[in-house]
Protein backbone atom coordinates (compact mmCIF):
# COMPACT_ATOMS: atom_id res chain seq x y z
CA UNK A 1 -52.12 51.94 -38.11
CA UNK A 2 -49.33 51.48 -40.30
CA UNK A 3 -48.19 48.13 -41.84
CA UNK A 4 -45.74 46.02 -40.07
CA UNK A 5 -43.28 46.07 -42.76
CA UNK A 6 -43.54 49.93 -42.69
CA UNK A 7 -43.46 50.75 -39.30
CA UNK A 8 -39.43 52.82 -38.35
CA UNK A 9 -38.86 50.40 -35.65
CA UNK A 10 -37.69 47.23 -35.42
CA UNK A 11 -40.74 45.62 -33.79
CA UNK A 12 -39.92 42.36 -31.57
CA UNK A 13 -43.08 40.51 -32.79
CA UNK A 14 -41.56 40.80 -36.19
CA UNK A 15 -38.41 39.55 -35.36
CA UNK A 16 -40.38 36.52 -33.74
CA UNK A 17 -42.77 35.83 -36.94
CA UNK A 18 -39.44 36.07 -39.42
CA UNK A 19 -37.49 34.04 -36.82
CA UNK A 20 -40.14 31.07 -36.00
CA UNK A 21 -42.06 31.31 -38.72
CA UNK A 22 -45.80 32.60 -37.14
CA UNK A 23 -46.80 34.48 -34.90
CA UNK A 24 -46.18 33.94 -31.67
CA UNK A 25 -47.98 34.69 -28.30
CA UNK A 26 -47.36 35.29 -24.78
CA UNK A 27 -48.64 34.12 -21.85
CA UNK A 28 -48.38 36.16 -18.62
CA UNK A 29 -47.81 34.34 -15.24
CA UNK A 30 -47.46 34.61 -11.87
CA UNK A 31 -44.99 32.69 -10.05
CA UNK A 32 -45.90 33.81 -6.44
CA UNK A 33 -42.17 35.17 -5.74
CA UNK A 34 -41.62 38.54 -4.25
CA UNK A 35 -39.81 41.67 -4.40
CA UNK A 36 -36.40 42.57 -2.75
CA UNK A 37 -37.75 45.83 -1.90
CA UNK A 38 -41.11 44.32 -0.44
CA UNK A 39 -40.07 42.22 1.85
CA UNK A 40 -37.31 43.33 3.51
CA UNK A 41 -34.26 41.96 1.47
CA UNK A 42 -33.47 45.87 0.34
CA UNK A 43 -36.72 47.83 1.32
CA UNK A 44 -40.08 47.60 2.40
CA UNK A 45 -43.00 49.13 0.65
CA UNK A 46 -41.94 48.47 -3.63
CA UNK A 47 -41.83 50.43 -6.19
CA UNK A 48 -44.01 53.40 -5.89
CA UNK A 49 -45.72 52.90 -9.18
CA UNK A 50 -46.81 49.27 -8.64
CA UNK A 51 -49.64 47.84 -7.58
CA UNK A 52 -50.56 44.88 -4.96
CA UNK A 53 -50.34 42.85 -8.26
CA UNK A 54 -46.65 43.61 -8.92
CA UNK A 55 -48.46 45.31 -11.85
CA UNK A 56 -48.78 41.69 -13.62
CA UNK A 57 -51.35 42.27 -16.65
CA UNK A 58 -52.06 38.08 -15.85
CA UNK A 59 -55.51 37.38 -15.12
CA UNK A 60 -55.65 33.82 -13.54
CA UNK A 61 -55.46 33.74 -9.86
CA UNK A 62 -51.72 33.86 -8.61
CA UNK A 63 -53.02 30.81 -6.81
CA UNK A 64 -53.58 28.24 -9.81
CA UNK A 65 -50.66 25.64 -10.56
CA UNK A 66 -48.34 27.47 -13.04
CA UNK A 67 -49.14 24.60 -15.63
CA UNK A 68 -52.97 25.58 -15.78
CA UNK A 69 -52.19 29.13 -15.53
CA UNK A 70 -50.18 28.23 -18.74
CA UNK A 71 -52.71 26.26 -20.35
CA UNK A 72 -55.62 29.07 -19.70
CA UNK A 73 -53.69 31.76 -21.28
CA UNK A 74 -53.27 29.73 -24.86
CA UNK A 75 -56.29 28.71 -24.72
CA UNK A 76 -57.40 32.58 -24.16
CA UNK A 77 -55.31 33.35 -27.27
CA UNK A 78 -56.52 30.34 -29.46
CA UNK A 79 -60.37 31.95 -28.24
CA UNK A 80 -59.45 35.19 -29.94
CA UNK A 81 -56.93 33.67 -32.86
CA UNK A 82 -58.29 30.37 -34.05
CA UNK A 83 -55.71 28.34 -35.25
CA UNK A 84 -53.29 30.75 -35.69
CA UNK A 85 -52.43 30.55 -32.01
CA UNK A 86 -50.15 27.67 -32.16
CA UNK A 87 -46.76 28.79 -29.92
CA UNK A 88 -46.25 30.80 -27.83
CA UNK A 89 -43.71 32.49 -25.12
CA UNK A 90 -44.21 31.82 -20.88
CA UNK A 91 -43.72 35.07 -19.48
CA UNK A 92 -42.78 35.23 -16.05
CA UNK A 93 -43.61 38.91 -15.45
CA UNK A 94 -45.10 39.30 -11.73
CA UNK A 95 -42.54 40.73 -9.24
CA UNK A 96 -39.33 39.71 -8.87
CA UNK A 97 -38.76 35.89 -11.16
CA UNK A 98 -35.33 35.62 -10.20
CA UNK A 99 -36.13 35.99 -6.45
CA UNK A 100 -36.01 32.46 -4.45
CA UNK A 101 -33.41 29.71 -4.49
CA UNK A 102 -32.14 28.22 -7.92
CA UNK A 103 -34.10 25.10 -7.06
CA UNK A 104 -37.03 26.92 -6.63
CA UNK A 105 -36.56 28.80 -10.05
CA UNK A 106 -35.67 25.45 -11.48
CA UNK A 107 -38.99 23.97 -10.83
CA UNK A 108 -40.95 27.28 -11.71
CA UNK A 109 -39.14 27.53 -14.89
CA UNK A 110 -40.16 23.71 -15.96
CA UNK A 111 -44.32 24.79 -16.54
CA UNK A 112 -42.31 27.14 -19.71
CA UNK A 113 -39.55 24.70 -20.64
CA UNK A 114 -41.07 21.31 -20.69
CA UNK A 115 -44.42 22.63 -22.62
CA UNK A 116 -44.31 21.53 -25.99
CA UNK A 117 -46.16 24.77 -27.69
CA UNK A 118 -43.61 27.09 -25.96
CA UNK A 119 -41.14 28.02 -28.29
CA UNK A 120 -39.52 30.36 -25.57
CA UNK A 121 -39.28 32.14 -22.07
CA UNK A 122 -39.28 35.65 -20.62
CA UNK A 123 -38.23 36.44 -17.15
CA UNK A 124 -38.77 39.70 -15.88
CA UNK A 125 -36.64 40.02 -12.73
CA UNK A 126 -34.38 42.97 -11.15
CA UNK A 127 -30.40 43.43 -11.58
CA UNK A 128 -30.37 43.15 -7.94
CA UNK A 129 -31.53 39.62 -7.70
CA UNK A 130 -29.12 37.67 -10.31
CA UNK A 131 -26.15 36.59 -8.69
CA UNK A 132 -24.11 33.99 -10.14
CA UNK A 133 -26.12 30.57 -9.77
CA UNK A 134 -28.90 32.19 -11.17
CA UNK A 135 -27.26 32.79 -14.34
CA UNK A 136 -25.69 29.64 -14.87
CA UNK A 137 -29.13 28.35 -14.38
CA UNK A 138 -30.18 31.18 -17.18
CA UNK A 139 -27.22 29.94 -19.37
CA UNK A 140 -28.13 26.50 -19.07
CA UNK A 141 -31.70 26.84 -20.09
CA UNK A 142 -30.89 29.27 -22.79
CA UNK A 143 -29.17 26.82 -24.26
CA UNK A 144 -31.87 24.81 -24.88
CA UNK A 145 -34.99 26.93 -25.74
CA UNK A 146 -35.02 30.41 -26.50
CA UNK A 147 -34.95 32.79 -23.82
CA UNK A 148 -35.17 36.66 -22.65
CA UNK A 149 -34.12 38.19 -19.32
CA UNK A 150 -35.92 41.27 -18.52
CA UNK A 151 -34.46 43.69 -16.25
CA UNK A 152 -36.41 46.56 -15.07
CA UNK A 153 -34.09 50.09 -15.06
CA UNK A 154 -37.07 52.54 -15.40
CA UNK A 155 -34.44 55.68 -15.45
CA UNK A 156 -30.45 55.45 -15.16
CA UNK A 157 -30.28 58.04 -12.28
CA UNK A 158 -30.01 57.43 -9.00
CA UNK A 159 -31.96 60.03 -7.64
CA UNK A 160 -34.65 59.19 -9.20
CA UNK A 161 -35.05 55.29 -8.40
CA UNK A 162 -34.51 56.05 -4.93
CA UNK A 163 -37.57 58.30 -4.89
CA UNK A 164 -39.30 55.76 -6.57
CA UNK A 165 -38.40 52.89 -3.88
CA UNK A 166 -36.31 50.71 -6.53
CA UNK A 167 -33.98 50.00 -4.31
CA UNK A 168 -30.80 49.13 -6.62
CA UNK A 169 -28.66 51.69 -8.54
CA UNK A 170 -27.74 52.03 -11.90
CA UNK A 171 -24.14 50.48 -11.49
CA UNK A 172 -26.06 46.87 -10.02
CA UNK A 173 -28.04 47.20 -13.48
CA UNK A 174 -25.05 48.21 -15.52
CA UNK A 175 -23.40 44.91 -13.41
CA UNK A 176 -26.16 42.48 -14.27
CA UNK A 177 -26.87 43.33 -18.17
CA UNK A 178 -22.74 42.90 -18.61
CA UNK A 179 -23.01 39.51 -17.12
CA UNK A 180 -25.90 38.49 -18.74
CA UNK A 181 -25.19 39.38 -21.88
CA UNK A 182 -21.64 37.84 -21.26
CA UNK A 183 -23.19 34.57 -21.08
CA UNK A 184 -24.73 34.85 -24.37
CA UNK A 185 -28.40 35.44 -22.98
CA UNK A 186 -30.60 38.10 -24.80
CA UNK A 187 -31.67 41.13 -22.52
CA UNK A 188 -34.82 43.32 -22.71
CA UNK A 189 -34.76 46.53 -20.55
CA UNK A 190 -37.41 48.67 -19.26
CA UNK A 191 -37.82 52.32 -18.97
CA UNK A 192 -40.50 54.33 -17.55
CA UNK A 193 -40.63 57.69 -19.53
CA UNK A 194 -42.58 60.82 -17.12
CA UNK A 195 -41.39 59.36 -13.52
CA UNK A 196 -41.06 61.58 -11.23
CA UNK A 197 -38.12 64.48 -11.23
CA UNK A 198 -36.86 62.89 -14.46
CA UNK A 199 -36.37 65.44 -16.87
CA UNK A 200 -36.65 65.45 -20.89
CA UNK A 201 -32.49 65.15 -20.54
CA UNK A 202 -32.54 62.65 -18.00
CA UNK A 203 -34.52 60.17 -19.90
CA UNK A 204 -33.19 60.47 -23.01
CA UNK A 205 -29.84 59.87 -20.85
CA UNK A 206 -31.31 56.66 -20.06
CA UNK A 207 -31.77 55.55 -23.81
CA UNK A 208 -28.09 56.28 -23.82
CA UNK A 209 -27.15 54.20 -21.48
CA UNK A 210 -29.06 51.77 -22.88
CA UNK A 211 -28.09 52.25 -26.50
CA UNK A 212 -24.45 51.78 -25.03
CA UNK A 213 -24.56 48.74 -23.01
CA UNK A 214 -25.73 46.62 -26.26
CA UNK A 215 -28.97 45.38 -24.97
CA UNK A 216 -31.33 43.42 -27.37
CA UNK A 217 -34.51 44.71 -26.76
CA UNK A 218 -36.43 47.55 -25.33
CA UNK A 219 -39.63 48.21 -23.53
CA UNK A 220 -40.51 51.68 -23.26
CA UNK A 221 -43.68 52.89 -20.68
CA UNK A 222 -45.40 55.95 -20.32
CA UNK A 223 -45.98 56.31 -16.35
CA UNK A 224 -49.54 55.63 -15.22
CA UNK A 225 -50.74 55.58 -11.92
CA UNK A 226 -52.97 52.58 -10.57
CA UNK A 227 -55.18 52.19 -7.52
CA UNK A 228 -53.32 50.35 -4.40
CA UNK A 229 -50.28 52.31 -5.65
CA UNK A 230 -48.08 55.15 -3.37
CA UNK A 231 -47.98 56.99 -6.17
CA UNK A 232 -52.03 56.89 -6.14
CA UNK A 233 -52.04 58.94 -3.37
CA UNK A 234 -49.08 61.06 -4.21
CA UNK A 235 -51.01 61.59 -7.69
CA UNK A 236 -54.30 62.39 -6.12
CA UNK A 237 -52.64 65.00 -3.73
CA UNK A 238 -51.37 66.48 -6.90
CA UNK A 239 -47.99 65.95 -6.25
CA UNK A 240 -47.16 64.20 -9.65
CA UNK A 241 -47.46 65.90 -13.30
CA UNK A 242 -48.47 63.35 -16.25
CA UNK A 243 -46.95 64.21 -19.58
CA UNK A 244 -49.82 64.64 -22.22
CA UNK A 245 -50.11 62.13 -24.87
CA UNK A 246 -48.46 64.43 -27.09
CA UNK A 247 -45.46 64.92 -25.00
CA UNK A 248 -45.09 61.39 -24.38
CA UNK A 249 -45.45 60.41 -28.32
CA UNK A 250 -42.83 63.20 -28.92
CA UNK A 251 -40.35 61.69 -25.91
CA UNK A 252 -40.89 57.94 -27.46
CA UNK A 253 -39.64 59.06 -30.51
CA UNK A 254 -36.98 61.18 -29.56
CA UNK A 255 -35.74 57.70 -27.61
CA UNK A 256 -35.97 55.39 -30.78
CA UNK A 257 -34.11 57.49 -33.08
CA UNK A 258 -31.39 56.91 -30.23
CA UNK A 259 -31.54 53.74 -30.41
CA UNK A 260 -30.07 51.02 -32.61
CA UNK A 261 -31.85 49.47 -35.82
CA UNK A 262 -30.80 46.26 -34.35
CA UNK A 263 -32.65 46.54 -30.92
CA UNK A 264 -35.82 44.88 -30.63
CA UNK A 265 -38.78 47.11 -29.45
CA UNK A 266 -40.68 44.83 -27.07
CA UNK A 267 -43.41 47.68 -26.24
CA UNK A 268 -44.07 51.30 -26.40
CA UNK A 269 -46.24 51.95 -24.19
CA UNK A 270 -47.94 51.14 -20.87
CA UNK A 271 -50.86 48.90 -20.02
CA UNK A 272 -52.75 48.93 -16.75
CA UNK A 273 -55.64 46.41 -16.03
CA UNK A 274 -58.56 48.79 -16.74
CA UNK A 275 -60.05 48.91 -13.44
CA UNK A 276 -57.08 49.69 -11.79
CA UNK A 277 -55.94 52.42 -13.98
CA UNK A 278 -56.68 56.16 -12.60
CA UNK A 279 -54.36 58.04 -14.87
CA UNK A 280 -53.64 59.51 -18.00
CA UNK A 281 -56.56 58.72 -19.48
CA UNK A 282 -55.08 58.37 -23.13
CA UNK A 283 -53.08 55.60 -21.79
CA UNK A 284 -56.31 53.39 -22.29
CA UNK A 285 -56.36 53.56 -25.99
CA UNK A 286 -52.93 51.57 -27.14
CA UNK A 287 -53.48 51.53 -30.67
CA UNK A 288 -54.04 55.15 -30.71
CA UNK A 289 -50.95 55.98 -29.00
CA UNK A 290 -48.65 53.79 -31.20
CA UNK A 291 -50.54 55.27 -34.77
CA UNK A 292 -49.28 58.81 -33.13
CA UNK A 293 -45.79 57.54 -32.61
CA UNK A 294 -45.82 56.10 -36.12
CA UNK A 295 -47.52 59.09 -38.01
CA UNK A 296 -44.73 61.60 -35.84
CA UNK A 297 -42.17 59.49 -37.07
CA UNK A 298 -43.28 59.88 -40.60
CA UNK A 299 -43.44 63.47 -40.11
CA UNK A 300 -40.18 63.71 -39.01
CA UNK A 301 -38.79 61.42 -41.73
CA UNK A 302 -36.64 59.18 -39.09
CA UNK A 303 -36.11 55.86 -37.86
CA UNK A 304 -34.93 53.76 -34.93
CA UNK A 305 -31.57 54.60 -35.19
CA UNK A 306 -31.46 57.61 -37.37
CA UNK A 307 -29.76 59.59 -34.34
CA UNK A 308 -27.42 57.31 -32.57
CA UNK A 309 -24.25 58.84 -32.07
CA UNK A 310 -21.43 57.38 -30.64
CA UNK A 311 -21.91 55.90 -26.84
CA UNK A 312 -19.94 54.72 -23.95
CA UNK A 313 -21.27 52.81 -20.34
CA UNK A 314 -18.56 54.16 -18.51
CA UNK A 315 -20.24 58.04 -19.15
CA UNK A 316 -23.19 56.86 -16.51
């Protein structure tokens, strides 16, 4: 794979070595909150694509104190890094972290903001489920350690999140990243390139609207289907293409050249436990897929960025 300082995308670990000095490491927990459209609040059931995990990639039981879950995962980095595993970042990624009453998230919050090796915190959560207390709570800690809100779009059309079960629209998401960002909190949002009834157009419309709202990071994930999933079954009844790894590789890159140099690229691909993932198979091998997205890039001779033309919200 290519060198960091090579690669045509602005990579977010990069940003977080040149900002903090080393490299920095996160560690996945789970909170033990819920989903708005699991139990009831907006839908029953979830997202189609997630699992009974709320497709967490954390491996401690959801069960252990959030401090030891904390102090396992550095200690699983330090295991594989020596003693270049120093900080790190407390991701909150498991369902909905933004879902309970702000005391609640206060106290949750305090395993990542009182440890001393945490440098920062990530909180993936839905634009449904951040009404106002929430993010003066957000503000509030952001000003104190360094902090990311991740909201999960997965495709700006309506159509398609309600056949996915998201239960929120693009205009609550378009809603939530303005207010966010308003408050001077940094913003990573997710897409899921291959869903279903999303065409080539359609997700490249959701760089877009992306691209125009001003959001500071990215994740980008090919669609895979896990077991305990609906889409399992739909998958397995052969209801639901997967792009190749080809076609995916060619779609990522398409996306990033629509994108901003200045937008951090949290993640370009997908990962799935390995026991729970069914499908695509090429999914397994991450370092294979980025290398292909690097070496098309080269072949193309473009960059994050290279394409961007100009973009308004008020188009979606």
């Amino acid at each position: 794979m290519a060198s960091v300082d090579l690669l045509p995308y602005n990579l977010f670990s990069r940003h977080l070595q040149e900002r903090f000095g080393e490299k920095i490491f996160k560690v996945t927990l789970d909170a033990g909150f819920d989903c708005p459209n699991r139990d009831g609040t907006r839908a029953r059931g979830g997202c189609t694509f997630c699992d009974a995990s709320g497709s967490s990639a954390q491996v401690s039981p959801p069960a252990t104190p959030l401090d030891e879950q904390l102090r396992l995962g550095m200690a699983g980095w330090q295991r594989k890094f020596g003693e270049k595993a120093r900080k790190f970042i407390a991701y909150y990624q498991a369902f909905t972290n933004t879902h309970a009453p702000v005391d609640r998230l206060r106290e949750v919050y305090r395993a990542g903001m009182e440890h001393p090796d945490c440098i920062g915190i990530a909180i993936g959560t839905r634009p449904d489920c951040v009404g106002e207390p929430v993010l003066e709570l957000l503000a509030e800690m952001a000003s104190r350690k360094y902090l990311w809100v991740e909201y999960g779009l997965q495709s700006a059309h309506d159509q398609t999140l309600a056949r996915i079960n998201r239960a929120h629209t693009v205009a609550e998401f378009v809603d939530a990243v303005r207010r966010t960002r308003g408050r001077g909190i940094e913003v990573c949002a997710h897409l899921i390139h291959g869903l279903p009834g999303d065409t080539p157009a359609m997700m490249l419309q959701s760089v877009d609207l992306l691209a125009s709202l001003g959001v500071e990071g990215v994740k980008i994930h090919s669609l895979h289907i896990v077991k305990g999933s609906v889409m399992a079954g739909q998958y397995l009844r052969g209801e639901i293409p997967l792009m190749s790894r080809t076609e995916y590789v060619q779609w990522v890159c398409d996306s990033l050249e629509r994108l901003p140099w200045q937008i951090k690229i949290h993640r370009l691909t997908g990962d799935a436990l390995p026991h729970l993932l069914i499908a695509p198979e090429w999914s397994r091998h991450k370092l294979a897929v980025l290398g292909a997205i690097q070496q098309e890039m080269r072949r193309r001779g473009t960059r994050q960025g290279s394409g961007v033309r100009s973009l308004t919200p008020d188009t979606y």
